[in-house]
N, C-alpha and C. Protein backbone atom coordinates (compact mmCIF):
# COMPACT_ATOMS: atom_id res chain seq x y z
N UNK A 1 -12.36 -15.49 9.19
CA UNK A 1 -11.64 -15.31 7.95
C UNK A 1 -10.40 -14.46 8.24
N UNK A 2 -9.30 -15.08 7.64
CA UNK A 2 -7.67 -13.92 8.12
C UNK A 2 -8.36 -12.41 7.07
N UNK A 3 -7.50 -11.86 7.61
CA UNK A 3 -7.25 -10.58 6.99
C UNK A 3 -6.66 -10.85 5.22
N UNK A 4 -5.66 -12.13 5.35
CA UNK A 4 -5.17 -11.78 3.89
C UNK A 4 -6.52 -12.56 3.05
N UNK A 5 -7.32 -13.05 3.57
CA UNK A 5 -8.57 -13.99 2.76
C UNK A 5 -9.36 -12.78 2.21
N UNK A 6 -9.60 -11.76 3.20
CA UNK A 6 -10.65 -10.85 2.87
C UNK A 6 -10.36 -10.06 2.05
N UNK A 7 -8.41 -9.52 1.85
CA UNK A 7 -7.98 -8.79 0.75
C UNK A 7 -8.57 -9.60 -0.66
N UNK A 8 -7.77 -10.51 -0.54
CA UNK A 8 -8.21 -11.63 -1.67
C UNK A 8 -10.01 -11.67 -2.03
N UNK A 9 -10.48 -11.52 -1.54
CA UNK A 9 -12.22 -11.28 -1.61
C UNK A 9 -11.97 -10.22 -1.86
N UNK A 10 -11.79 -9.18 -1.36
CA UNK A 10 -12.10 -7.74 -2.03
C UNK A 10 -11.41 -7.70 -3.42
N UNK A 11 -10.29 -8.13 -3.59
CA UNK A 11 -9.97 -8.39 -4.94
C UNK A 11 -10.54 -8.38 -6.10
N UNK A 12 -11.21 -9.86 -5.76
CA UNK A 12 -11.69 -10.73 -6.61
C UNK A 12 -12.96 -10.06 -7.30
N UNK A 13 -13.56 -9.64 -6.36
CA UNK A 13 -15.20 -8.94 -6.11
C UNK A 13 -14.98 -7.30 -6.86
N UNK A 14 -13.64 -6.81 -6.64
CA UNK A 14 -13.85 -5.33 -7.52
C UNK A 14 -13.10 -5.36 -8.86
N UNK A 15 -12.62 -6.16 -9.01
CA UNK A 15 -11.11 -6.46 -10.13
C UNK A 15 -12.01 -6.23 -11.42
N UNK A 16 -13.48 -6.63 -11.34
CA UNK A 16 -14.11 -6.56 -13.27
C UNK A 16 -14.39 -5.18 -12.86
N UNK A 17 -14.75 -4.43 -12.04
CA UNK A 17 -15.34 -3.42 -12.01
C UNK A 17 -14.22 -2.37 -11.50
N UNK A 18 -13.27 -2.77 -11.44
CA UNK A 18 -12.33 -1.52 -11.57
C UNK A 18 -12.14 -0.91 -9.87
N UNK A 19 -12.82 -1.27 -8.99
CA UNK A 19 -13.06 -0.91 -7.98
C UNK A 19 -12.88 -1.62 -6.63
N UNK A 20 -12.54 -0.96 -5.55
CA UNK A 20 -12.53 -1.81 -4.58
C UNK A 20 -14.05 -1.17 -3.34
N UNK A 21 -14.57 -2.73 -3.17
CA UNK A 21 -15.67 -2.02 -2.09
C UNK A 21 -15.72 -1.56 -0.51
N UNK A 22 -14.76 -0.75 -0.31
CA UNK A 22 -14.05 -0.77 1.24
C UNK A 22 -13.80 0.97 1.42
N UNK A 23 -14.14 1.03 2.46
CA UNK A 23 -13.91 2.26 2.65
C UNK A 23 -12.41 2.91 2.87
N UNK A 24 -11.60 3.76 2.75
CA UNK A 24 -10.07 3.74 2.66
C UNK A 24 -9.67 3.44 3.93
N UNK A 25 -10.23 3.95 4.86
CA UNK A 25 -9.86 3.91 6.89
C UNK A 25 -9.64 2.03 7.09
N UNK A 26 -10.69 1.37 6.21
CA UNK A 26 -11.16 0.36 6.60
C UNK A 26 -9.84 -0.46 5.67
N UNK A 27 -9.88 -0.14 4.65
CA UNK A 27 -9.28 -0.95 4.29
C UNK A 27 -7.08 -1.04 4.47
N UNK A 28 -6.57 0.65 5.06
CA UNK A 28 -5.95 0.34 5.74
C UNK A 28 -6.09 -0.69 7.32
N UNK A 29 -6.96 -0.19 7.78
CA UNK A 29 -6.84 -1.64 9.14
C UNK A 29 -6.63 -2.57 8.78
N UNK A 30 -7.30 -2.85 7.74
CA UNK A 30 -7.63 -4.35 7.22
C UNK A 30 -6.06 -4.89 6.32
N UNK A 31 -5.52 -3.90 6.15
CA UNK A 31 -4.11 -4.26 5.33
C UNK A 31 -2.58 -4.64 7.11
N UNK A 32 -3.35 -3.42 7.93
CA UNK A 32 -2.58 -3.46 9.17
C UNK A 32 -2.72 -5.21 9.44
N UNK A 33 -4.22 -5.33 9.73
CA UNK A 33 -4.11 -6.87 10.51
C UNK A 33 -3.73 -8.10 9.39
N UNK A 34 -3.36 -7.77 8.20
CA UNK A 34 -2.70 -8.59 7.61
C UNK A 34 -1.50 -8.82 7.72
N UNK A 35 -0.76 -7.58 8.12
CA UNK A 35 0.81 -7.25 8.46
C UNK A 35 0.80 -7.93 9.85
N UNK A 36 -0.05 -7.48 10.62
CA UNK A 36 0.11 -8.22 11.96
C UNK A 36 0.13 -9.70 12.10
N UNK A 37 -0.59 -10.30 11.37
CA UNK A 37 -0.72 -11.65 11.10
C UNK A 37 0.18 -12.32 10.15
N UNK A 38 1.35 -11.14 9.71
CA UNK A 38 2.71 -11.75 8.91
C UNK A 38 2.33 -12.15 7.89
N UNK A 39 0.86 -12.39 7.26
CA UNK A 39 0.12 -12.96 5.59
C UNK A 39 1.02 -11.59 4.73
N UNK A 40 1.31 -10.32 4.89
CA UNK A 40 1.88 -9.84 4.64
C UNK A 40 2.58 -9.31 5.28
N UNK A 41 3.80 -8.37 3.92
CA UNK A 41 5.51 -8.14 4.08
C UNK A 41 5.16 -7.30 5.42
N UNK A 42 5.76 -7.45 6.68
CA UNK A 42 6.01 -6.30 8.04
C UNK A 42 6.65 -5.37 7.74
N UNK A 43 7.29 -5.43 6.23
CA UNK A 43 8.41 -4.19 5.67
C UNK A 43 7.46 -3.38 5.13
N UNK A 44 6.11 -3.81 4.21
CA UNK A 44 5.69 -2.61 3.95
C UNK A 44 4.62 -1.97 5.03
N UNK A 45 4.42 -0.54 4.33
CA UNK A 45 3.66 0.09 5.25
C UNK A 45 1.93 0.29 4.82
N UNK A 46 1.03 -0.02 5.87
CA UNK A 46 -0.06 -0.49 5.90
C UNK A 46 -1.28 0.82 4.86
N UNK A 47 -0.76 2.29 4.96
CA UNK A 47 -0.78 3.56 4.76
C UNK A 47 -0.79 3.10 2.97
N UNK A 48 0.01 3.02 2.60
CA UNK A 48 0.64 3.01 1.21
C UNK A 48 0.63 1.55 0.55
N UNK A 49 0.30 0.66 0.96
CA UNK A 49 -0.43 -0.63 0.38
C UNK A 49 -2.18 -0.24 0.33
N UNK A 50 -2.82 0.24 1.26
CA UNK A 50 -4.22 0.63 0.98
C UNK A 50 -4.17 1.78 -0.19
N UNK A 51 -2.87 2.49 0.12
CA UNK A 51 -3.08 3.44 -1.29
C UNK A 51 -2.80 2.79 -2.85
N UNK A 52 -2.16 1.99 -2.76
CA UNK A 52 -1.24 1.42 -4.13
C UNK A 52 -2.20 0.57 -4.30
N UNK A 53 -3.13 -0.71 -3.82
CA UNK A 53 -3.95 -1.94 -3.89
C UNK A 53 -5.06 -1.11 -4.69
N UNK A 54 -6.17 0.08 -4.41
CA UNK A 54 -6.92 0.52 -5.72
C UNK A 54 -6.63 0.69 -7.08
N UNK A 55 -4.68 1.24 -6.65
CA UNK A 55 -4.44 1.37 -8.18
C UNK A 55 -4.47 0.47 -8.62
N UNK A 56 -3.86 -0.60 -7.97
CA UNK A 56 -3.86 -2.08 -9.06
C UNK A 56 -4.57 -2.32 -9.41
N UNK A 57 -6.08 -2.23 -8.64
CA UNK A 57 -7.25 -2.83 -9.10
C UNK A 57 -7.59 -2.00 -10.29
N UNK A 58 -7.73 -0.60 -10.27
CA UNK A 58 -8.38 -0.01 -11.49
C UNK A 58 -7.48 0.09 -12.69
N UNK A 59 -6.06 -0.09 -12.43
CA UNK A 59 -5.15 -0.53 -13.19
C UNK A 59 -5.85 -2.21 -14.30
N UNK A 60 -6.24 -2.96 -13.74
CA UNK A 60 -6.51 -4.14 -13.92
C UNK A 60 -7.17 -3.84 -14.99
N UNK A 61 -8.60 -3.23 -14.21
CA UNK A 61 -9.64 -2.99 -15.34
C UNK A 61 -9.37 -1.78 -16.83
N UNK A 62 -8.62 -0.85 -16.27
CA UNK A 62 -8.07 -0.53 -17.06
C UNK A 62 -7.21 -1.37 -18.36
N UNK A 63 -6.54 -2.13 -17.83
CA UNK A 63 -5.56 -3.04 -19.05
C UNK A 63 -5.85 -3.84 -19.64
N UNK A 64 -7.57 -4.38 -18.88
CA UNK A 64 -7.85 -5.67 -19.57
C UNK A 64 -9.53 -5.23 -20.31
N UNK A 65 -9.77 -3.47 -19.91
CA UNK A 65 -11.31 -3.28 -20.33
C UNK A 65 -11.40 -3.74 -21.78
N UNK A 66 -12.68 -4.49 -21.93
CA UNK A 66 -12.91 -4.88 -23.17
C UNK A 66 -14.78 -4.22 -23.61
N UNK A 67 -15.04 -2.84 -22.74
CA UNK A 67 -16.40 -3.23 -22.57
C UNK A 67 -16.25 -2.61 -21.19
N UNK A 68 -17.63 -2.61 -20.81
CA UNK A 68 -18.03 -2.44 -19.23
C UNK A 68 -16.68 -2.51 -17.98
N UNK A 69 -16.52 -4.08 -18.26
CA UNK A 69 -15.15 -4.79 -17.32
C UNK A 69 -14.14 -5.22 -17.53
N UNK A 70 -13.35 -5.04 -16.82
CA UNK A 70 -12.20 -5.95 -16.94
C UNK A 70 -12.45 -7.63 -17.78
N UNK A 71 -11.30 -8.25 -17.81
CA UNK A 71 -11.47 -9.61 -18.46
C UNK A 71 -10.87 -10.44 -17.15
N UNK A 72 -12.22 -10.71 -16.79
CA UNK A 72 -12.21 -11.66 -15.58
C UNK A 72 -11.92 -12.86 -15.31
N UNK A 73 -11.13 -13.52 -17.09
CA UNK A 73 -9.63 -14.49 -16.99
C UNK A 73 -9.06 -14.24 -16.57
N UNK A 74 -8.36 -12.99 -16.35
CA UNK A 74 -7.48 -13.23 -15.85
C UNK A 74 -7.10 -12.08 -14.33
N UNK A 75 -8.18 -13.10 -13.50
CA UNK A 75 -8.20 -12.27 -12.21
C UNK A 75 -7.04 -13.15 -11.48
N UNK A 76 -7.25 -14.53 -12.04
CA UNK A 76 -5.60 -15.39 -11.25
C UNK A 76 -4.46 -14.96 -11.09
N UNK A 77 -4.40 -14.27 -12.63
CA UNK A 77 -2.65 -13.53 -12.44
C UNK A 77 -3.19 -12.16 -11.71
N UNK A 78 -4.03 -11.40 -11.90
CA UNK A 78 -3.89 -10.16 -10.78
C UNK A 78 -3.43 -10.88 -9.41
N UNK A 79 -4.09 -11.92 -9.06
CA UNK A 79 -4.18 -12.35 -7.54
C UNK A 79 -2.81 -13.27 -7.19
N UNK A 80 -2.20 -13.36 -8.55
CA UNK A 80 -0.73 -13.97 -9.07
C UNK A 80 0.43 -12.94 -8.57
N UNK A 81 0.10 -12.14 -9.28
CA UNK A 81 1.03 -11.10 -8.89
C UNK A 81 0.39 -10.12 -7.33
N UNK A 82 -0.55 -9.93 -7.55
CA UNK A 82 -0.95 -9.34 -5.60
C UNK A 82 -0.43 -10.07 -4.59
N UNK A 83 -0.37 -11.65 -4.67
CA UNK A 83 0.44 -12.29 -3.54
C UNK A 83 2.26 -12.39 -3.66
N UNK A 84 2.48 -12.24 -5.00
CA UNK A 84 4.21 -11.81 -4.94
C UNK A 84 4.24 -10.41 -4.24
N UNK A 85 3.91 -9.69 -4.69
CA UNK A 85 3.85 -8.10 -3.77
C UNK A 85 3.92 -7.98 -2.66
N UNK A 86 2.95 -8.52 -2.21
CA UNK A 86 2.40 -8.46 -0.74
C UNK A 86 3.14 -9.30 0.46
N UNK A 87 3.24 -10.44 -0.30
CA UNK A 87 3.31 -11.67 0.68
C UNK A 87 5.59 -11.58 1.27
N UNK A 88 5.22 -11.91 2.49
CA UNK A 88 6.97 -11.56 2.80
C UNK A 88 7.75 -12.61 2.13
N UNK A 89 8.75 -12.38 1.62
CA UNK A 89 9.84 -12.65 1.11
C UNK A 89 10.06 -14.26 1.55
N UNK A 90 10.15 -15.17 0.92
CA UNK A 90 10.66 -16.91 1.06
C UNK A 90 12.30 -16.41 1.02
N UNK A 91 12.97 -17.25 2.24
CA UNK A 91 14.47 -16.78 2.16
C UNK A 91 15.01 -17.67 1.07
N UNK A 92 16.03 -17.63 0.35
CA UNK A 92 16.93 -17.76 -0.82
C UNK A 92 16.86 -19.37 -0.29
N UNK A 93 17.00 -20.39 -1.34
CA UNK A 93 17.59 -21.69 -1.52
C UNK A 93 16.59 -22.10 -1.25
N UNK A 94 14.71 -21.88 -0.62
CA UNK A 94 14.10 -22.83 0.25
C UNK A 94 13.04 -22.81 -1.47
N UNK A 95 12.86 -24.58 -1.96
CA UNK A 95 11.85 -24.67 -2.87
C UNK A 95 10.73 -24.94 -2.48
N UNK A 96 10.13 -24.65 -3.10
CA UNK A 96 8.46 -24.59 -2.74
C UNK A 96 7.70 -25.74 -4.00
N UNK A 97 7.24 -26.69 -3.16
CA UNK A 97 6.76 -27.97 -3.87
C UNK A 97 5.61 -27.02 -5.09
C-alpha cells in the first residue's frame, strides 16, 4: 500500500470520530514517505502536515458533529479537499479528463 493510500485510510477511519489512529512519530514518517514518493507536495514539510492533518480531522468532526460523530457524508469532500492540499501542484494549462 503507498504511503498516500494509508493517509487516505487513516482519514477515512478517524474523520466520524474526530481522531486520527497513529501515533504522531509515526504518522510524520508516514507523511515523509508520501513526500518521498511525490503522492505529496516536496514543498511542504513532513513536521507540520502531521501537525495540521489532526486538525483537519477534528476540525471535520467538529463542523459536521451532529451527535457522537461527524456526518460521514461527507467524508468525500474532507478527502476532496485533503488531496487539493496535499497533493503537488498540476502545472497551469494541463486539463485533467
Amino acid at each position: 500500500m503507498s504511503a498516500w493510500d494509508e493517509l487516505v485510510r487513516l482519514v477515512e477511519t478517524g474523520a466520524p470520530d474526530g481522531a486520527l489512529a497513529i501515533a504522531d512519530a509515526d504518522l510524520v514518517h508516514l507523511v515523509q514517505r508520501a513526500i518521498d514518493e511525490r503522492s505529496v507536495d516536496p514543498e511542504l514539510n513532513a513536521d507540520s502536515v502531521a501537525r495540521w492533518l489532526p486538525a483537519l480531522v477534528a476540525g471535520y468532526r467538529a463542523a459536521g458533529a451532529s451527535g457522537d460523530r461527524g456526518d460521514e457524508t461527507e467524508i468525500p469532500e474532507l478527502l476532496r479537499i485533503l488531496t487539493r492540499w496535499l497533493h503537488p501542484a498540476r502545472p497551469r494549462g494541463i486539463a485533467t479528463p
